[in-house]
C-alpha atoms as a PDB file:
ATOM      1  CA  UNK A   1     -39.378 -28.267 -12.051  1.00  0.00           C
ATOM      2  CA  UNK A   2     -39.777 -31.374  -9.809  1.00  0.00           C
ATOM      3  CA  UNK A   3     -43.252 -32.959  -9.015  1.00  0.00           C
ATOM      4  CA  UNK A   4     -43.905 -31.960  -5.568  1.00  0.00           C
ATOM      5  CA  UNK A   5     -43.997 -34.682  -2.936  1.00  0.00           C
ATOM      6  CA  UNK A   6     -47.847 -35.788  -1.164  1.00  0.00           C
ATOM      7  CA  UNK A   7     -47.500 -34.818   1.946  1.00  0.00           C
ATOM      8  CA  UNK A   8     -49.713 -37.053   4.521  1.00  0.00           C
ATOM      9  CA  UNK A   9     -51.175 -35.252   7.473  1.00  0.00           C
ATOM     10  CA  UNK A  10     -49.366 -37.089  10.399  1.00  0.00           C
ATOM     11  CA  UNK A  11     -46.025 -35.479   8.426  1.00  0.00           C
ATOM     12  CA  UNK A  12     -47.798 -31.505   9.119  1.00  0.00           C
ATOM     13  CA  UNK A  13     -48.671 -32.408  12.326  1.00  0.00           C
ATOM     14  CA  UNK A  14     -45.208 -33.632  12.855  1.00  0.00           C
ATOM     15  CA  UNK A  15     -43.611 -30.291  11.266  1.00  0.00           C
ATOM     16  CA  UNK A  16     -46.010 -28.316  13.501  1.00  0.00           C
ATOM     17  CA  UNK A  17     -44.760 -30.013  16.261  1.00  0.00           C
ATOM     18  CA  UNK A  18     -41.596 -29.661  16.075  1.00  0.00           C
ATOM     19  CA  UNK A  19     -42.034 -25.885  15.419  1.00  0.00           C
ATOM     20  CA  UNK A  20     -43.600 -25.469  18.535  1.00  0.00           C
ATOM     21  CA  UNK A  21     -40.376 -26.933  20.228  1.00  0.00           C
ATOM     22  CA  UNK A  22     -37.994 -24.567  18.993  1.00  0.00           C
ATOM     23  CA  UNK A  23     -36.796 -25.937  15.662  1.00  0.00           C
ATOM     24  CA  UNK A  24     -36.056 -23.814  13.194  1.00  0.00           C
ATOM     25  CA  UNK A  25     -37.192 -24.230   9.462  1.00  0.00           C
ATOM     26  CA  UNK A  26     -33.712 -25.268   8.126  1.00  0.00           C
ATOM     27  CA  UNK A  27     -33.501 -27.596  10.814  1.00  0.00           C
ATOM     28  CA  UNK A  28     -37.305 -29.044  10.465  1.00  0.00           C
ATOM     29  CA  UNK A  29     -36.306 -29.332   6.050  1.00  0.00           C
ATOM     30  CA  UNK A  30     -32.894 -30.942   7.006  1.00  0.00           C
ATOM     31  CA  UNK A  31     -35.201 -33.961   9.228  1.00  0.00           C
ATOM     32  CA  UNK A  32     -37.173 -34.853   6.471  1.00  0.00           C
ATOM     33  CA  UNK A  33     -35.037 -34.400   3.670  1.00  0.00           C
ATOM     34  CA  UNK A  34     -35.952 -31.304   2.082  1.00  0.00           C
ATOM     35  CA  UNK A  35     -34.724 -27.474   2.881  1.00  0.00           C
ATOM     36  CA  UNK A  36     -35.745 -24.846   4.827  1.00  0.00           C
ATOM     37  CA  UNK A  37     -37.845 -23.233   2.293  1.00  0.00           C
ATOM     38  CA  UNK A  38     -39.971 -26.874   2.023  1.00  0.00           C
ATOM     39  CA  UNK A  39     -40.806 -25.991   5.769  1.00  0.00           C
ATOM     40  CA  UNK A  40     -41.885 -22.782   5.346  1.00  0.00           C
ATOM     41  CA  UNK A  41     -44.195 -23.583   2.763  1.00  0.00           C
ATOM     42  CA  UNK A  42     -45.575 -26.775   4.080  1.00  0.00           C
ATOM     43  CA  UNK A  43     -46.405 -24.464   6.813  1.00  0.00           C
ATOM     44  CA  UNK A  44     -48.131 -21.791   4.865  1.00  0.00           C
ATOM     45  CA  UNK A  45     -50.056 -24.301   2.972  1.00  0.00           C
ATOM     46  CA  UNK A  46     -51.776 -26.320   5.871  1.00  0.00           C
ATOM     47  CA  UNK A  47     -53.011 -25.888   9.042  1.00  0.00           C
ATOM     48  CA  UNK A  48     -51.529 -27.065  12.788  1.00  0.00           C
ATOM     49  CA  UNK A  49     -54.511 -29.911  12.711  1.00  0.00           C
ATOM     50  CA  UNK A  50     -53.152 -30.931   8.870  1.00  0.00           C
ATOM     51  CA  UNK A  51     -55.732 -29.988   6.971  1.00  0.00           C
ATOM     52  CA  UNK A  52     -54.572 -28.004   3.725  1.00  0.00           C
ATOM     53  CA  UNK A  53     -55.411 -24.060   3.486  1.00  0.00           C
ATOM     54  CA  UNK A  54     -57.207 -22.834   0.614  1.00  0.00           C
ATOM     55  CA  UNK A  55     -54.944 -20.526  -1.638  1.00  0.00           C
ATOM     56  CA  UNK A  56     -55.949 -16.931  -1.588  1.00  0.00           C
ATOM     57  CA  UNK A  57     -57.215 -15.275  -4.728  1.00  0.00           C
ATOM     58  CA  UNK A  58     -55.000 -13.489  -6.845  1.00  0.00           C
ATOM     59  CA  UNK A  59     -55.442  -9.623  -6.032  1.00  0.00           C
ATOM     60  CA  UNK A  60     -53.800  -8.150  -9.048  1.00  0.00           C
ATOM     61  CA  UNK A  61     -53.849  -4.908 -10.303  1.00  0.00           C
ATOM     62  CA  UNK A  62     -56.615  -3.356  -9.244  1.00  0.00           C
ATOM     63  CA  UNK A  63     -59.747  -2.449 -12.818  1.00  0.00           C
ATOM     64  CA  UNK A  64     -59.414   0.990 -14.327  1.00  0.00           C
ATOM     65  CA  UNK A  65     -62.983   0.692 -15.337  1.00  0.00           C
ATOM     66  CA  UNK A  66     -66.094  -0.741 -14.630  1.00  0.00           C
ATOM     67  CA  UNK A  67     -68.210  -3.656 -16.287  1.00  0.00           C
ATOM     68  CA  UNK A  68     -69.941  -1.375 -18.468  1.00  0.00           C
ATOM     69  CA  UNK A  69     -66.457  -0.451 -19.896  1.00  0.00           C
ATOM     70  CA  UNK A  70     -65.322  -4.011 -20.303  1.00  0.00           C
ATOM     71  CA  UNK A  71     -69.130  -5.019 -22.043  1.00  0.00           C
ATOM     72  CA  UNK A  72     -68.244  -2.351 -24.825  1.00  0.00           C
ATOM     73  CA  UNK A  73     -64.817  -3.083 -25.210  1.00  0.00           C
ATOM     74  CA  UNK A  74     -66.301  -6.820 -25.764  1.00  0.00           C
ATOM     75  CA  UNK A  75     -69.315  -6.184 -28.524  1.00  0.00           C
ATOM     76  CA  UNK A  76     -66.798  -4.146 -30.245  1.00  0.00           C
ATOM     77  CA  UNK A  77     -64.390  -6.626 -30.252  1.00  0.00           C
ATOM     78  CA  UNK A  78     -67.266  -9.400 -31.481  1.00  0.00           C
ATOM     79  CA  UNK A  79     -69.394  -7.225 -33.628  1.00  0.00           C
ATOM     80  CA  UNK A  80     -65.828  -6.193 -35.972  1.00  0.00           C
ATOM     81  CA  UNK A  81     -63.476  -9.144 -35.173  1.00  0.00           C
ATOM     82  CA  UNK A  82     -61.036  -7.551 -36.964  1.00  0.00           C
ATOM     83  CA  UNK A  83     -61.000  -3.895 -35.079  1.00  0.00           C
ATOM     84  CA  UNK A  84     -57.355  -3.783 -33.666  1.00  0.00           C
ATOM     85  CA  UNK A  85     -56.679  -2.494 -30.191  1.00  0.00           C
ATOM     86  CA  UNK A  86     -56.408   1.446 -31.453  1.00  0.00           C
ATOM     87  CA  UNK A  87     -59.782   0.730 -33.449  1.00  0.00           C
ATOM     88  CA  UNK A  88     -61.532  -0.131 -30.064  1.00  0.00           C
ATOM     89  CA  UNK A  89     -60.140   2.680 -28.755  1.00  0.00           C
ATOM     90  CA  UNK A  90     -60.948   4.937 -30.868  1.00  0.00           C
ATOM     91  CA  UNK A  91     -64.972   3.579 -30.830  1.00  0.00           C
ATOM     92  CA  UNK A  92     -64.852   4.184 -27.155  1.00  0.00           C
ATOM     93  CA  UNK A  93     -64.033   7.605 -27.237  1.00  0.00           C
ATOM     94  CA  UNK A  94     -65.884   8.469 -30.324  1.00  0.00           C
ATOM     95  CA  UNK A  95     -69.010   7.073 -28.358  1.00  0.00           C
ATOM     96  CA  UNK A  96     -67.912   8.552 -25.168  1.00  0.00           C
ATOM     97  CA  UNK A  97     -67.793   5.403 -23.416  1.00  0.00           C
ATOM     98  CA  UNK A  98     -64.593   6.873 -21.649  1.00  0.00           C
ATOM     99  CA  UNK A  99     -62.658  10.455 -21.790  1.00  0.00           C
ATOM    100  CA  UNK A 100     -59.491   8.322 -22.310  1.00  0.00           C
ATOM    101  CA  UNK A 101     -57.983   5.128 -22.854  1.00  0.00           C
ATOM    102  CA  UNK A 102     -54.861   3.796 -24.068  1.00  0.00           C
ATOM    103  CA  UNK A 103     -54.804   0.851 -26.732  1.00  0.00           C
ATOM    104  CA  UNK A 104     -52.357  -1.281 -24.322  1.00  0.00           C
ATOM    105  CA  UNK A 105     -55.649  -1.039 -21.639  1.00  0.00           C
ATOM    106  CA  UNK A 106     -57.827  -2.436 -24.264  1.00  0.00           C
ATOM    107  CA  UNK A 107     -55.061  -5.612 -25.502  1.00  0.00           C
ATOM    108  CA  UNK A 108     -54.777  -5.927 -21.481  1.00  0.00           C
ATOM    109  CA  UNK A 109     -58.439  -5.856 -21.641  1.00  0.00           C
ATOM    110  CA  UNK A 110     -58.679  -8.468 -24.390  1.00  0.00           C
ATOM    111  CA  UNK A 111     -56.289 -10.431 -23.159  1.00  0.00           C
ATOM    112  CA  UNK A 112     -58.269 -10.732 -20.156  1.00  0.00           C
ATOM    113  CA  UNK A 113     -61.479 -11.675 -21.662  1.00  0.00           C
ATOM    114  CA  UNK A 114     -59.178 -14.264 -23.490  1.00  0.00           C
ATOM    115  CA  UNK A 115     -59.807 -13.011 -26.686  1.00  0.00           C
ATOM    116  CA  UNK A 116     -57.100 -13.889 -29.507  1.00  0.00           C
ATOM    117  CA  UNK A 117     -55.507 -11.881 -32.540  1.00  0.00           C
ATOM    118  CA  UNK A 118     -56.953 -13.494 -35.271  1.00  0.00           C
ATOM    119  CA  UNK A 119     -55.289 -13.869 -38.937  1.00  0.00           C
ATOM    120  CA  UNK A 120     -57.357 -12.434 -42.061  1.00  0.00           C
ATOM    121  CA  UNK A 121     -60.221 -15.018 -43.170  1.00  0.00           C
ATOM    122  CA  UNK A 122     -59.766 -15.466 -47.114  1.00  0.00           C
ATOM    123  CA  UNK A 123     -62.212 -15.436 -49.429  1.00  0.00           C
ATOM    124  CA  UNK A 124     -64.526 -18.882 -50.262  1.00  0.00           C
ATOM    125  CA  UNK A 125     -63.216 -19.982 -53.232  1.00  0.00           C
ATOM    126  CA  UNK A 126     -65.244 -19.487 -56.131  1.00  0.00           C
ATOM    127  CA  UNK A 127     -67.740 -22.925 -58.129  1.00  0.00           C
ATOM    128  CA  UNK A 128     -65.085 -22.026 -60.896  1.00  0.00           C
ATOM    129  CA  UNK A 129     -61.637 -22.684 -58.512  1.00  0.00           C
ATOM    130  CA  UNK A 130     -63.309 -25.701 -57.058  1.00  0.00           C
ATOM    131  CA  UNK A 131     -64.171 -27.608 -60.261  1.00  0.00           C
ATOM    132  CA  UNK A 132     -60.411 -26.404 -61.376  1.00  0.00           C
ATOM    133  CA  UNK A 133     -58.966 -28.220 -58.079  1.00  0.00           C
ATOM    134  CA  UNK A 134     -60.669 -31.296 -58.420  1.00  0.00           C
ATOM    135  CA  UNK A 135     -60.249 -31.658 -62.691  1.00  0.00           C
ATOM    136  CA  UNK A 136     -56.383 -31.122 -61.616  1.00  0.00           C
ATOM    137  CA  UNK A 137     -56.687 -33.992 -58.913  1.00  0.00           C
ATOM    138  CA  UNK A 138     -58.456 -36.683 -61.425  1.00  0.00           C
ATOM    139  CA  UNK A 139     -55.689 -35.672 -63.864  1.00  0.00           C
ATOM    140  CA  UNK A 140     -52.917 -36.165 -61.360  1.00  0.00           C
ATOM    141  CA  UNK A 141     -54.404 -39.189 -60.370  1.00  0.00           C
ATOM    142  CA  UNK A 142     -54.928 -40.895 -64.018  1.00  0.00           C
ATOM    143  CA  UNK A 143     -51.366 -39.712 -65.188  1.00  0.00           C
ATOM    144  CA  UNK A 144     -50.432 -41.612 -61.472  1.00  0.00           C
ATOM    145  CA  UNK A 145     -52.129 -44.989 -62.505  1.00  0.00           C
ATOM    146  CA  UNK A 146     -50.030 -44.789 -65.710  1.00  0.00           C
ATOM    147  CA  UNK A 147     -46.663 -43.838 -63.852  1.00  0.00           C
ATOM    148  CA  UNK A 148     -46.696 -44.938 -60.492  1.00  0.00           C
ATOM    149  CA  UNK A 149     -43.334 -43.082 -59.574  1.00  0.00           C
ATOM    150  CA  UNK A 150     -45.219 -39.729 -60.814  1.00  0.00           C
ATOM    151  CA  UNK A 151     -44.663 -37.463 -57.462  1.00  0.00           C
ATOM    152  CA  UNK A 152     -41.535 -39.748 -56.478  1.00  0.00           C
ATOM    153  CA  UNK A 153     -39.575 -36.324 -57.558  1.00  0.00           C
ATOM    154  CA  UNK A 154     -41.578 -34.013 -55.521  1.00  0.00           C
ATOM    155  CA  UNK A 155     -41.567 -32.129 -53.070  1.00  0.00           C
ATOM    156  CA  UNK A 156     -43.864 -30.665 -50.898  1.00  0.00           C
ATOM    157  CA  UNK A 157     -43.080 -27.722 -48.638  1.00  0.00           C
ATOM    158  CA  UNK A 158     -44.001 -23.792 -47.877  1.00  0.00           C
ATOM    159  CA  UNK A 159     -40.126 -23.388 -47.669  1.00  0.00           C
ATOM    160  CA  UNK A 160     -38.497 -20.626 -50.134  1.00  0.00           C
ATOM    161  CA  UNK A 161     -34.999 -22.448 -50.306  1.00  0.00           C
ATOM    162  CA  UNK A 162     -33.908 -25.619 -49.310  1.00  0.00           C
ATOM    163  CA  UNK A 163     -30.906 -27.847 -48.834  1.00  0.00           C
ATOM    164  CA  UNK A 164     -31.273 -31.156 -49.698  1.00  0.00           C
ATOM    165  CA  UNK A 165     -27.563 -32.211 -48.434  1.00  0.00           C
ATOM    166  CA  UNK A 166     -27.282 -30.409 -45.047  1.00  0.00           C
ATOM    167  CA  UNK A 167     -25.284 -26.646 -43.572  1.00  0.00           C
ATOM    168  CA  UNK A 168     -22.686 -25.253 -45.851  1.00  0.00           C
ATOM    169  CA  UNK A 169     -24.249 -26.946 -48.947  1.00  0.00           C
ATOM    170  CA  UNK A 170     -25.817 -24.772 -51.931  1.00  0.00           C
ATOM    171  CA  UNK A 171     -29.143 -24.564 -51.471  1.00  0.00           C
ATOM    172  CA  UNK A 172     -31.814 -25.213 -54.292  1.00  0.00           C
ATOM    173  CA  UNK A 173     -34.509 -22.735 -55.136  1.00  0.00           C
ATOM    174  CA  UNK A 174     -38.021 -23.816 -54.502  1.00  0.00           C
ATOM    175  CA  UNK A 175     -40.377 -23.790 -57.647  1.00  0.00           C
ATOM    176  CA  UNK A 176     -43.318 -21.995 -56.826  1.00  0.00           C
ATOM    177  CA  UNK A 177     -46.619 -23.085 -59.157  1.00  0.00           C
ATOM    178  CA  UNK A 178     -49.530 -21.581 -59.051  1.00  0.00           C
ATOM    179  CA  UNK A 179     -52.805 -23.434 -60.105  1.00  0.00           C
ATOM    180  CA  UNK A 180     -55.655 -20.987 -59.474  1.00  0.00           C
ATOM    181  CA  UNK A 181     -55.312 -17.381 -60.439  1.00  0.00           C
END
């Protein structure tokens, strides 16, 4: 989409002008280089003295339910952060917040609030995985100081299968290792 084009306020006045003298819009958008729907909207967007009119709010569709509604879906949706859209439901009408509410109203709901599905949070790893990461690291590292060219073989991705030669060619079979139990 192009950037739109400043328009200076001797160029409304001029478009206002000429609307007042009969021009159409296609005509008014073919004199300055632009189409008819450029004239319309110029027009839309500014007053006759050139100043620019202040966009109206978005109406939208209008709220099922009140702000008490929309505070519960909210703590429910911080207090368990992983309660899907049915589990909020469900809370709601198990409380008797509401007689009845659909789990698209609450994502619409959430989606409003600008709330985000989130991913599962693992575990912290235990003192016993961490001291087993960093012994492997200082053992990587001393074995690198003897062979420099050490990890010049690997390779490092979360791919399953790769192909190391382009399309078409077989395709070599990731090894997975696993470290930490």
């Amino acid at each position: 989409m192009a950037k739109p084009v400043p328009v200076s306020c001797a160029m409304v006045k001029a478009v206002f002008k000429l609307r007042d003298e009969g021009k159409t819009h296609r005509e008014i958008g073919s004199l300055f280089g632009y189409g008819e729907t450029w004239s319309r909207n110029l027009m839309s967007r500014h007053n006759s003295d050139g100043s620019s009119i202040e966009p109206r709010a978005k109406i939208g569709t209008p709220q099922k339910f009140g702000p008490e509604v929309n505070l519960c879906v909210e703590q429910l949706a911080l207090r368990i952060r992983s309660n899907t859209s049915k589990g909020i439901k469900d809370a709601l009408q198990r409380h008797k917040v509401v007689d009845s509410i659909s789990a698209s109203t609450v994502r619409g709901m959430l989606r409003g609030m600008e709330f985000r599905k989130v991913g599962a949070i693992r575990d912290v790893l235990s003192a016993d995985h961490k001291s087993r990461r960093v012994s492997w690291c200082l053992e990587k590292h001393r074995q690198l100081i003897v062979d420099p060219k050490l990890f010049e073989n690997w390779l490092i991705t979360d791919e399953v299968r790769i192909s190391l030669d382009g399309k078409g060619v077989p395709q070599v079979r990731c090894l997975t290792v696993r470290l930490i139990d």
